[in-house]
PDB file of N, CA and C in Angstrom:
ATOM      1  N   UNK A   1       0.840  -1.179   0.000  1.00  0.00           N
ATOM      2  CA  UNK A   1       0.000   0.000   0.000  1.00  0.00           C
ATOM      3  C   UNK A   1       0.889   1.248   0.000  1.00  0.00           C
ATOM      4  N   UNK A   2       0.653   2.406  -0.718  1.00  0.00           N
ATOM      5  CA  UNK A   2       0.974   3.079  -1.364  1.00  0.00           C
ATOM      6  C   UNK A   2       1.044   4.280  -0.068  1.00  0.00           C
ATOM      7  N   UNK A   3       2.437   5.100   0.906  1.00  0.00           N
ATOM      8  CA  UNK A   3       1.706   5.908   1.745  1.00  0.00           C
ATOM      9  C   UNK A   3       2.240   7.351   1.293  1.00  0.00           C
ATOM     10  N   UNK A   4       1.087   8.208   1.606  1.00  0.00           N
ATOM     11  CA  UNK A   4       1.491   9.683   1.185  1.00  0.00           C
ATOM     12  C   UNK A   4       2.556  10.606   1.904  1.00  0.00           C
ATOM     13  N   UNK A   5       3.601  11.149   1.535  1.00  0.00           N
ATOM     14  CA  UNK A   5       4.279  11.790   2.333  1.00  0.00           C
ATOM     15  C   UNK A   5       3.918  12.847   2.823  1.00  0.00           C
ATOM     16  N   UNK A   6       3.789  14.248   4.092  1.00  0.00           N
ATOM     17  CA  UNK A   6       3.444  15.322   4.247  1.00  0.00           C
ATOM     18  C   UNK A   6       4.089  16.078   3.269  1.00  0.00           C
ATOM     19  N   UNK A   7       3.851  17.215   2.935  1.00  0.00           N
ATOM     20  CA  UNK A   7       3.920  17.801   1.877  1.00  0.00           C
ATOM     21  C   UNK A   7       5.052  18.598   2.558  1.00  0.00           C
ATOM     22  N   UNK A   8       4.820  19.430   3.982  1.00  0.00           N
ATOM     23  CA  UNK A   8       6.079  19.338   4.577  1.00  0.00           C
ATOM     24  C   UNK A   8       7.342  18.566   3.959  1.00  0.00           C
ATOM     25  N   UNK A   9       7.291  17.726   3.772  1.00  0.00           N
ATOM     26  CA  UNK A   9       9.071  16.245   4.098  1.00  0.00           C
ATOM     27  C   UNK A   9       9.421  17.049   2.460  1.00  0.00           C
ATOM     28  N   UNK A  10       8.460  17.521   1.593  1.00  0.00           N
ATOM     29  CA  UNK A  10       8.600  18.071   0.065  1.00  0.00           C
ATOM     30  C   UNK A  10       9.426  19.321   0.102  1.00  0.00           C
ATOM     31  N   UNK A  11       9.025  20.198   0.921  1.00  0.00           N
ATOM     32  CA  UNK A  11       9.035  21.481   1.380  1.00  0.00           C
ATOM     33  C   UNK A  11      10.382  22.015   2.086  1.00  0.00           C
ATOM     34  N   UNK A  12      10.776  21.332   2.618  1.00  0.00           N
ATOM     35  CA  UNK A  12      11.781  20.725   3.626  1.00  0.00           C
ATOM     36  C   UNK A  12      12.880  19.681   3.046  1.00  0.00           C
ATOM     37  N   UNK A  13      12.624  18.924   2.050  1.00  0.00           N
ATOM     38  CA  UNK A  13      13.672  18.506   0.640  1.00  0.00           C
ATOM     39  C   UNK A  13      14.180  19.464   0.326  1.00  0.00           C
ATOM     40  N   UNK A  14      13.137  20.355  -0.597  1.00  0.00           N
ATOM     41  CA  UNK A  14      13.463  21.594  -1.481  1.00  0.00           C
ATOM     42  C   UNK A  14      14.323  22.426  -0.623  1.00  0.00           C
ATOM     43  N   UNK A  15      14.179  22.644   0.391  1.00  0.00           N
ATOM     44  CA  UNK A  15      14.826  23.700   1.069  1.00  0.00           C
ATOM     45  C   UNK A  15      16.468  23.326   1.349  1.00  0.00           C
ATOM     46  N   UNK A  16      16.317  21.615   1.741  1.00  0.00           N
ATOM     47  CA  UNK A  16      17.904  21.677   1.749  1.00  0.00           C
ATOM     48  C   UNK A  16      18.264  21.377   0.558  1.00  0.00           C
ATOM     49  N   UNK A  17      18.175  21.091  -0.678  1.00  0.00           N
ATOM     50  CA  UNK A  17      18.635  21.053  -1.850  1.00  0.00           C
ATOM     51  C   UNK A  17      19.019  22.486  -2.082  1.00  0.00           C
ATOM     52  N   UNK A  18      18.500  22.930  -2.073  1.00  0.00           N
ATOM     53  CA  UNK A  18      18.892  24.654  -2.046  1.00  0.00           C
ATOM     54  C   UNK A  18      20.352  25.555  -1.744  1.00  0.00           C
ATOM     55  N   UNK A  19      19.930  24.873  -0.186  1.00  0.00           N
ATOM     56  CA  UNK A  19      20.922  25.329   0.419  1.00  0.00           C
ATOM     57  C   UNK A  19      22.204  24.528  -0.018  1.00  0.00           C
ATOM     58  N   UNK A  20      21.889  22.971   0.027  1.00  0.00           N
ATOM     59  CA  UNK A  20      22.996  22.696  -0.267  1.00  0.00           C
ATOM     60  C   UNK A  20      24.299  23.050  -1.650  1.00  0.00           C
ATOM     61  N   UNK A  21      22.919  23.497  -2.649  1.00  0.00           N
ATOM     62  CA  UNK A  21      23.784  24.423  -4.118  1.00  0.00           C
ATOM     63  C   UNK A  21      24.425  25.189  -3.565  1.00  0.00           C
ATOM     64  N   UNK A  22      23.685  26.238  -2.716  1.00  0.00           N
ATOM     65  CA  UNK A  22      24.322  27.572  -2.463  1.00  0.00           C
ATOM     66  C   UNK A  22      25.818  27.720  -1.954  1.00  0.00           C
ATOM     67  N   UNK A  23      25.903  26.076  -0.740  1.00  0.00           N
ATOM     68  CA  UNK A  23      26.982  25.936  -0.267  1.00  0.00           C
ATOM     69  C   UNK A  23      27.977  26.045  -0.879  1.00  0.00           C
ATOM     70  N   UNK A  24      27.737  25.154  -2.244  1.00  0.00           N
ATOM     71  CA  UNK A  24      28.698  24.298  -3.428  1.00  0.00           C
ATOM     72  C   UNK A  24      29.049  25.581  -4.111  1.00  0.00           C
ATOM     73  N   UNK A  25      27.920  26.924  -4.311  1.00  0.00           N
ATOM     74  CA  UNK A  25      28.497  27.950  -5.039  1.00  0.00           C
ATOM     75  C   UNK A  25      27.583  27.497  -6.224  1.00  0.00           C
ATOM     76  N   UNK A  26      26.613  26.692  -6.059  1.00  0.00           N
ATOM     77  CA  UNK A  26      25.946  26.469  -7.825  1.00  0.00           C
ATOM     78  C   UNK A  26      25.060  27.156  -7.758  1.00  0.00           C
ATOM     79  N   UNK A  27      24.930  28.267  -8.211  1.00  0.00           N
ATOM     80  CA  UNK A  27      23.849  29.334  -8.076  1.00  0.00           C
ATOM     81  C   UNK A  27      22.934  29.250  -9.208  1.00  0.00           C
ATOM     82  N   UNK A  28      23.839  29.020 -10.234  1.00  0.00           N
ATOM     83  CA  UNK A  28      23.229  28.699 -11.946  1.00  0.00           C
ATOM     84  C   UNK A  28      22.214  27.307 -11.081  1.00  0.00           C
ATOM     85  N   UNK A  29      22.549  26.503 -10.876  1.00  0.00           N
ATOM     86  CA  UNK A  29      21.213  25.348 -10.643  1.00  0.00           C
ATOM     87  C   UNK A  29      19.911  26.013  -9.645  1.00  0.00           C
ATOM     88  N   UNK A  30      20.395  26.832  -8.563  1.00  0.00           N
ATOM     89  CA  UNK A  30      19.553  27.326  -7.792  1.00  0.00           C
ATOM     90  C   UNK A  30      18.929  28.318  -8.815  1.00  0.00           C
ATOM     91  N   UNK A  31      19.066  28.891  -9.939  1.00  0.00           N
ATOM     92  CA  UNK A  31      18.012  29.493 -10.096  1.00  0.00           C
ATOM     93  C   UNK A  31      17.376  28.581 -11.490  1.00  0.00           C
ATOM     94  N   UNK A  32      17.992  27.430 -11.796  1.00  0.00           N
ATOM     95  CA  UNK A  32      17.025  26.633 -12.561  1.00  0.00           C
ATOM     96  C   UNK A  32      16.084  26.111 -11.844  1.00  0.00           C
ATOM     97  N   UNK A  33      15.983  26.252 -10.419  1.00  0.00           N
ATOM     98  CA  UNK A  33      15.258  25.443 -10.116  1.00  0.00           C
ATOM     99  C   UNK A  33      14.004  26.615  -9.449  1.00  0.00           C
ATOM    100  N   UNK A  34      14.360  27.734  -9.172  1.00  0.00           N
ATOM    101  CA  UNK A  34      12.970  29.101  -8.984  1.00  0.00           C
ATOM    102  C   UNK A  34      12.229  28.691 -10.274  1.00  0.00           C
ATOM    103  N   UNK A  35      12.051  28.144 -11.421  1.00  0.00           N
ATOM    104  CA  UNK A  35      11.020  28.278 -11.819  1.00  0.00           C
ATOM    105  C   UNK A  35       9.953  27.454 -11.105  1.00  0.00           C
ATOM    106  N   UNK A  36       9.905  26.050 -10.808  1.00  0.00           N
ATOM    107  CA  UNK A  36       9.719  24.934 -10.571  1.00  0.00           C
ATOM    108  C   UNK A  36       9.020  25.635  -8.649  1.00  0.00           C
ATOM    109  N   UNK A  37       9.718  26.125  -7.933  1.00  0.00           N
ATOM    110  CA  UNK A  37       9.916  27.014  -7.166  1.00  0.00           C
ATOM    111  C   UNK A  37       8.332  28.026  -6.888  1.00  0.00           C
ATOM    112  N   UNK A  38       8.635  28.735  -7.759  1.00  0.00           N
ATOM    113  CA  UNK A  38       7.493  30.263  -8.208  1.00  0.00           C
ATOM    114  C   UNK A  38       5.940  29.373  -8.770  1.00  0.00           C
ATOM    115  N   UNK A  39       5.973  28.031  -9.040  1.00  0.00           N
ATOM    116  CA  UNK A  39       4.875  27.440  -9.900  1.00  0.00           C
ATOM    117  C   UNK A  39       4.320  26.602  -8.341  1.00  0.00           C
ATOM    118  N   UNK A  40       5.293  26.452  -8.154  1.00  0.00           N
ATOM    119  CA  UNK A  40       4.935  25.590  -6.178  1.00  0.00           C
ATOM    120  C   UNK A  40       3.976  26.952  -5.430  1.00  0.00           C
ATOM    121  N   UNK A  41       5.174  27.757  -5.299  1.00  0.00           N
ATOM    122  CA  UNK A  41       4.543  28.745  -4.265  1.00  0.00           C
ATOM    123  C   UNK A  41       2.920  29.225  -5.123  1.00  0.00           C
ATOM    124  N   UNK A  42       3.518  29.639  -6.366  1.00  0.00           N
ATOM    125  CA  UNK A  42       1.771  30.202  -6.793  1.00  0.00           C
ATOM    126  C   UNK A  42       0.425  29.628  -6.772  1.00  0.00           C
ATOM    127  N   UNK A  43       0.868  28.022  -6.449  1.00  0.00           N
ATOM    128  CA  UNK A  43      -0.953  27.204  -6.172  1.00  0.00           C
ATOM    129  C   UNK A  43      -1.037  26.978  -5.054  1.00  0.00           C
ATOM    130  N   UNK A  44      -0.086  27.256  -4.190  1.00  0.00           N
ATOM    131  CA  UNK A  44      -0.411  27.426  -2.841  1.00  0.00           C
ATOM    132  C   UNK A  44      -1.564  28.294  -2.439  1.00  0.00           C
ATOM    133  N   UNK A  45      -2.357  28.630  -1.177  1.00  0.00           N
ATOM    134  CA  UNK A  45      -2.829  29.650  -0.491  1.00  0.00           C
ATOM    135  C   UNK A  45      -2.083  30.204   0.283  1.00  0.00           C
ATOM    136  N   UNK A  46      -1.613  29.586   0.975  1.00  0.00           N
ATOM    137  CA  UNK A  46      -0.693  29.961   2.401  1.00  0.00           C
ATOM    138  C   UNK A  46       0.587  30.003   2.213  1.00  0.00           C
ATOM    139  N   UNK A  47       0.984  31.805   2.363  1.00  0.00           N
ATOM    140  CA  UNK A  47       2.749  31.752   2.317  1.00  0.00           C
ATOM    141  C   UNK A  47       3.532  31.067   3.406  1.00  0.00           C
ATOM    142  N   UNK A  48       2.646  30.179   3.834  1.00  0.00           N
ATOM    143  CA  UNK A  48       3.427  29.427   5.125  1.00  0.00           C
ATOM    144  C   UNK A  48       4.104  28.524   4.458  1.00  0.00           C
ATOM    145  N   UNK A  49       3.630  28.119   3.319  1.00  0.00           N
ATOM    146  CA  UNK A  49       4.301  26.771   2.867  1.00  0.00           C
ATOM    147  C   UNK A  49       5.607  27.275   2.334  1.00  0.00           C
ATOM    148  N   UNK A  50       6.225  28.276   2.069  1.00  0.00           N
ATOM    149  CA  UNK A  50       7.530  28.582   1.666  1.00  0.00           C
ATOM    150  C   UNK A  50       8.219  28.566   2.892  1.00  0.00           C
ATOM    151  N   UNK A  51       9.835  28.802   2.471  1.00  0.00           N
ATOM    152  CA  UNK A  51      10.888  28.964   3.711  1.00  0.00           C
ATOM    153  C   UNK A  51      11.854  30.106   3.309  1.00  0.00           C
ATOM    154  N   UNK A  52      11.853  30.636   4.075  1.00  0.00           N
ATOM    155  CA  UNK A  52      12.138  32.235   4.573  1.00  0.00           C
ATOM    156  C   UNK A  52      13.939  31.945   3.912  1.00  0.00           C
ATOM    157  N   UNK A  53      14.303  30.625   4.233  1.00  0.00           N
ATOM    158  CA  UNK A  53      16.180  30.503   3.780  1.00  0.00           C
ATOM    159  C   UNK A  53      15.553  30.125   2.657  1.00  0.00           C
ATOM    160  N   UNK A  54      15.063  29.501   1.905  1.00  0.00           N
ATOM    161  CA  UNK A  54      15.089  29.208   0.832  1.00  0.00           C
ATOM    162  C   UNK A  54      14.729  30.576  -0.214  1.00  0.00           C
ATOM    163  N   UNK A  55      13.964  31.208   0.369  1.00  0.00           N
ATOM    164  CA  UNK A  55      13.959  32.708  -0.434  1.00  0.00           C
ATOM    165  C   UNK A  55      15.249  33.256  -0.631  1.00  0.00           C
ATOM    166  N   UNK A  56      15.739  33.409   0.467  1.00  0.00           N
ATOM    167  CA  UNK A  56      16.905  34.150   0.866  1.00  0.00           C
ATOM    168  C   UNK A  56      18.088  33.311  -0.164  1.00  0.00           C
ATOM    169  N   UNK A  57      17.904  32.204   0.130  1.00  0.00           N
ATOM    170  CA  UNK A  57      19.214  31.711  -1.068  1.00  0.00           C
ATOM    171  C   UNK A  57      18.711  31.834  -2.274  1.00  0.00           C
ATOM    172  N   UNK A  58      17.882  31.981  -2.614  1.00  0.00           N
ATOM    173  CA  UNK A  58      17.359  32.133  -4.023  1.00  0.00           C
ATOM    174  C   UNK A  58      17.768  33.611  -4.443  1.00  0.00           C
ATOM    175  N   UNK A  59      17.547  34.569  -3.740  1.00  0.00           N
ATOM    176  CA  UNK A  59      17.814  36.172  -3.930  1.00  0.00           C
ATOM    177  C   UNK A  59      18.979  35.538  -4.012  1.00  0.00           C
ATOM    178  N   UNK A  60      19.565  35.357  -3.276  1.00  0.00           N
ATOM    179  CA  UNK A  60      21.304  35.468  -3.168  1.00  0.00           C
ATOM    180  C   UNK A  60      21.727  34.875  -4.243  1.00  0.00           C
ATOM    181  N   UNK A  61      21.424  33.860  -4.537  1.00  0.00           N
ATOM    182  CA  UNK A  61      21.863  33.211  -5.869  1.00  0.00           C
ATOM    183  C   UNK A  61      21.949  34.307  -7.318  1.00  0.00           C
ATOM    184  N   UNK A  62      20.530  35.075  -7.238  1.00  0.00           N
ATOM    185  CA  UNK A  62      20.342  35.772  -8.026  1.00  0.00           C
ATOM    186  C   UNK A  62      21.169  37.201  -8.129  1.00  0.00           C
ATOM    187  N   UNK A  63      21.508  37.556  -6.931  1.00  0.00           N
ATOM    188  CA  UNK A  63      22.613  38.623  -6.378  1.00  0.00           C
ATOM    189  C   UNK A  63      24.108  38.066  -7.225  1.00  0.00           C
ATOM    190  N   UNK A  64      24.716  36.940  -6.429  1.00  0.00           N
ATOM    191  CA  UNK A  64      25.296  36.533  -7.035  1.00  0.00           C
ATOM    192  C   UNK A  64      25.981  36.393  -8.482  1.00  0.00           C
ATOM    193  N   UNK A  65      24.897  36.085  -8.828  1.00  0.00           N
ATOM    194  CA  UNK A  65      24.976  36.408 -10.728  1.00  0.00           C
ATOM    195  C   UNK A  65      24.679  37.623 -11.308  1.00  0.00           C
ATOM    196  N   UNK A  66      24.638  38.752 -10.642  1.00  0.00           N
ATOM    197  CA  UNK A  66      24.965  39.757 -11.099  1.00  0.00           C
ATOM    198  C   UNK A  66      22.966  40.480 -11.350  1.00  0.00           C
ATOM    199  N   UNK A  67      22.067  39.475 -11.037  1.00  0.00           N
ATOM    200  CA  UNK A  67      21.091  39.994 -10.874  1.00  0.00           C
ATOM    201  C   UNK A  67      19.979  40.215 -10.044  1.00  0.00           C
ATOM    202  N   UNK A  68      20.340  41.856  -9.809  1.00  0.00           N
ATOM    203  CA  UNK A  68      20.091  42.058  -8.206  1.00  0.00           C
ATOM    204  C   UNK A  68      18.231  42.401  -8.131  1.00  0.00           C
ATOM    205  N   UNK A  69      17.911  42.860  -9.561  1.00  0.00           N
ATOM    206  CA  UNK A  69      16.168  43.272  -8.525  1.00  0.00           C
ATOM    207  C   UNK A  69      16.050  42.000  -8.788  1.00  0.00           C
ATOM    208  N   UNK A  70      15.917  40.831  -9.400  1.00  0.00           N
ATOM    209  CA  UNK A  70      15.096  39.974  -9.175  1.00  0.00           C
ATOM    210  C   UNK A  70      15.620  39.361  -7.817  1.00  0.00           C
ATOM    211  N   UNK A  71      16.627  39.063  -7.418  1.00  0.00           N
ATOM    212  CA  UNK A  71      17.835  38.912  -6.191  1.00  0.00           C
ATOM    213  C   UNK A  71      16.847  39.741  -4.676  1.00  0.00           C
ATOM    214  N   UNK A  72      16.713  40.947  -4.925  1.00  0.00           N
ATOM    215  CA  UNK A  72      16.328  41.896  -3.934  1.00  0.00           C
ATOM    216  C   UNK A  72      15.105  41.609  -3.404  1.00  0.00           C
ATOM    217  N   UNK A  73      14.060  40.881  -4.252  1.00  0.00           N
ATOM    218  CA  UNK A  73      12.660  40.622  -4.308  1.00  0.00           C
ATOM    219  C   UNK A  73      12.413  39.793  -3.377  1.00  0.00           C
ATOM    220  N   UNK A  74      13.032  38.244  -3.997  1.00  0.00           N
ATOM    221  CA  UNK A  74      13.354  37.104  -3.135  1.00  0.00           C
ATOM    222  C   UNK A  74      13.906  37.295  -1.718  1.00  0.00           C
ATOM    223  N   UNK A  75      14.523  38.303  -1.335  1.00  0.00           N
ATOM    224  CA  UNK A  75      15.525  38.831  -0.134  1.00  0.00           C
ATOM    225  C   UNK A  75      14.228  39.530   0.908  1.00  0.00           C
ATOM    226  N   UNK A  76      13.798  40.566   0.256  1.00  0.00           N
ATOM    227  CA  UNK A  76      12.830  40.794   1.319  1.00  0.00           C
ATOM    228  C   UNK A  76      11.909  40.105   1.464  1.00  0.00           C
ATOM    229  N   UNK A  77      11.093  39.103   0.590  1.00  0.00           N
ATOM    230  CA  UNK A  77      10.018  38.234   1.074  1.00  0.00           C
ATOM    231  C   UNK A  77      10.901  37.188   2.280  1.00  0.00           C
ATOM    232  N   UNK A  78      11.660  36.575   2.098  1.00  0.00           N
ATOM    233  CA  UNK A  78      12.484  36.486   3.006  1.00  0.00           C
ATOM    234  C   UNK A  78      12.460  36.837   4.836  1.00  0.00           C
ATOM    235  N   UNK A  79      12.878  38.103   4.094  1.00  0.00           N
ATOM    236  CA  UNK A  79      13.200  38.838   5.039  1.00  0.00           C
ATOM    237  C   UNK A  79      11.840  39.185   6.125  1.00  0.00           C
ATOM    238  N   UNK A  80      10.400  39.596   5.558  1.00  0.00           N
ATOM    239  CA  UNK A  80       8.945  39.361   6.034  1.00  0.00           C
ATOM    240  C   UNK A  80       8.861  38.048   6.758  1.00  0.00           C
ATOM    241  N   UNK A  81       9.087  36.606   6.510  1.00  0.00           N
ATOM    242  CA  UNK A  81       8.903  35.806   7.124  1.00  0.00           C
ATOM    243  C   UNK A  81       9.534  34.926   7.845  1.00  0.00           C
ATOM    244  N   UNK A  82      10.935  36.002   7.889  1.00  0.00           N
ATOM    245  CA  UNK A  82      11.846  35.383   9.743  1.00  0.00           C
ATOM    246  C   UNK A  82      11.255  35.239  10.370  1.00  0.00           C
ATOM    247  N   UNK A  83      11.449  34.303  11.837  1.00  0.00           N
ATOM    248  CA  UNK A  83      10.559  34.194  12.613  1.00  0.00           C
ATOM    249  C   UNK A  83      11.892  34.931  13.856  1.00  0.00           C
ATOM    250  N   UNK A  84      13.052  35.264  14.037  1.00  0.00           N
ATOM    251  CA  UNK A  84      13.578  35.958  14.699  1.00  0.00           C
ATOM    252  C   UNK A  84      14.519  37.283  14.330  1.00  0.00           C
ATOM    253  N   UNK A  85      14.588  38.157  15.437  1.00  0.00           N
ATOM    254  CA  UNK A  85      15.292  39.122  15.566  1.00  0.00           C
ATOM    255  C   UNK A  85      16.407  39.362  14.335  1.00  0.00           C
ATOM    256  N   UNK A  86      17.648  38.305  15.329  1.00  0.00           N
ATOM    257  CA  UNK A  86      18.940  38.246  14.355  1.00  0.00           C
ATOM    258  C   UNK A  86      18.630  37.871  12.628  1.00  0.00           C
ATOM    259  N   UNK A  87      17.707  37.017  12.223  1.00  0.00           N
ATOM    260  CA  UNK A  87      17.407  36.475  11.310  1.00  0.00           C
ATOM    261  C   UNK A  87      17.271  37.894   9.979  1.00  0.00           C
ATOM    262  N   UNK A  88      16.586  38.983  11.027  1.00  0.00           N
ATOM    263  CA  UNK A  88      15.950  40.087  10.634  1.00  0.00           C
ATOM    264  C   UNK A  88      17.047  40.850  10.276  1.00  0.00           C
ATOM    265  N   UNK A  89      17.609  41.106  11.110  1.00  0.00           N
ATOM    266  CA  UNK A  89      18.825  42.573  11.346  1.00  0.00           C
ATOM    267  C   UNK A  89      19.857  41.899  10.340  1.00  0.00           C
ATOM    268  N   UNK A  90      20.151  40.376   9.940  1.00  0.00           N
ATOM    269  CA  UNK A  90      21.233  39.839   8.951  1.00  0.00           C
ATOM    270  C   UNK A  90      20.911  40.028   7.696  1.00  0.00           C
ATOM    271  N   UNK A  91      19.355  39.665   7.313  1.00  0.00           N
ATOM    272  CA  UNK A  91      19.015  39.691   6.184  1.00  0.00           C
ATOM    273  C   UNK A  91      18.942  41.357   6.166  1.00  0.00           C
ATOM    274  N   UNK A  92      18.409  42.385   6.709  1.00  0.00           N
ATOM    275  CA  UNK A  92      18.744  43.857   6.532  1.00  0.00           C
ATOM    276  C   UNK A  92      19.854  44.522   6.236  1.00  0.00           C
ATOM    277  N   UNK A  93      20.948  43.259   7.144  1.00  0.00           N
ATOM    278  CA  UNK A  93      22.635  43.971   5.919  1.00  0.00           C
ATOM    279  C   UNK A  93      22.711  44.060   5.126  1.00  0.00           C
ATOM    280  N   UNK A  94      22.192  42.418   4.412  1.00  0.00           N
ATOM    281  CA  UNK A  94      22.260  42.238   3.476  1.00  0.00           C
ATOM    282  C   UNK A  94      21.571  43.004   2.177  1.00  0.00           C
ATOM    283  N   UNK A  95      20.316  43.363   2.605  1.00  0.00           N
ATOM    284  CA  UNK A  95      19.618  44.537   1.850  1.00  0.00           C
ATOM    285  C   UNK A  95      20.486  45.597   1.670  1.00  0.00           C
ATOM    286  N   UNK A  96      20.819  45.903   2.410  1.00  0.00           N
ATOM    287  CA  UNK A  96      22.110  47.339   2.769  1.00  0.00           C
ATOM    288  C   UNK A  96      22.931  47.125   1.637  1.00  0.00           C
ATOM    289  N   UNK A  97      23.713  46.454   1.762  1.00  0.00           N
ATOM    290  CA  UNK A  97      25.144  46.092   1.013  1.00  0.00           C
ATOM    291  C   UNK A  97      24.505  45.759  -0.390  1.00  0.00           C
ATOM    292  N   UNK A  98      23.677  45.535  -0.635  1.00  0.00           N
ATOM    293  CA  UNK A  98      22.739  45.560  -2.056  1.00  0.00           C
ATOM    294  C   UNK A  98      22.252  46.771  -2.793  1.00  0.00           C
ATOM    295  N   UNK A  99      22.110  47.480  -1.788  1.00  0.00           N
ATOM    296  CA  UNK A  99      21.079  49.155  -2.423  1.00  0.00           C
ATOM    297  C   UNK A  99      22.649  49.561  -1.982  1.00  0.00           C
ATOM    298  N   UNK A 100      23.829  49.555  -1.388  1.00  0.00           N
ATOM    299  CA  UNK A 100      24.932  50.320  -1.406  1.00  0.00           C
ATOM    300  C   UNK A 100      25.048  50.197  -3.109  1.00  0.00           C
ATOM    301  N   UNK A 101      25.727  48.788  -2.961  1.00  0.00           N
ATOM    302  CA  UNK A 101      26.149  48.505  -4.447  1.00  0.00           C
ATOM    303  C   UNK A 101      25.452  48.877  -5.470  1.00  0.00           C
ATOM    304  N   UNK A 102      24.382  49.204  -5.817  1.00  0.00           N
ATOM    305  CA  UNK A 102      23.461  49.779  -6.609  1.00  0.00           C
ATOM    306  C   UNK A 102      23.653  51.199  -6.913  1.00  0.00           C
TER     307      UNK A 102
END
């Protein structure tokens, strides 16, 4: 018999696959994979089902490669659904050091 996984254990894949590109420096795969990404989040209802690092590496990825508004976008949605302080004030450098460079 066939059992369903929570959609969570999906959610929570995606997120460390992510991260784990970002680690490696493969930014080119992290943003092959925002399309796939943006088609998840859009049949959703609830922005709960995204993850706040997985935004954040996605901007960054996109920073990275030299393209920052789509980069900046991903960064503050992000940045809206930290659930702490530090989480907040890091990703706000990071905004910083983005609109500097700009």
């Amino acid at each position: 018999e066939k059992q369903l996984l929570n959609e969570s254990f999906y959610i929570s894949s995606f997120s460390m696959l992510v991260s784990s590109l970002f680690n490696l420096g493969r930014f080119e795969e992290i943003i092959d994979l925002e399309k796939d990404y943006l088609e998840y989040t859009q049949n959703r209802n609830k922005i709960s089902t995204t993850s706040p690092i997985t935004d954040f590496y996605i901007g960054a990825s996109f920073a990275n490669l030299g393209n920052f508004s789509d980069g900046i976008i991903y960064i503050i949605q992000a940045q809206k659904n930290v659930g702490g302080v530090a989480e907040y004030e890091y990703i706000d450098s990071v905004i910083k050091q983005i609109m500097d460079y700009l």
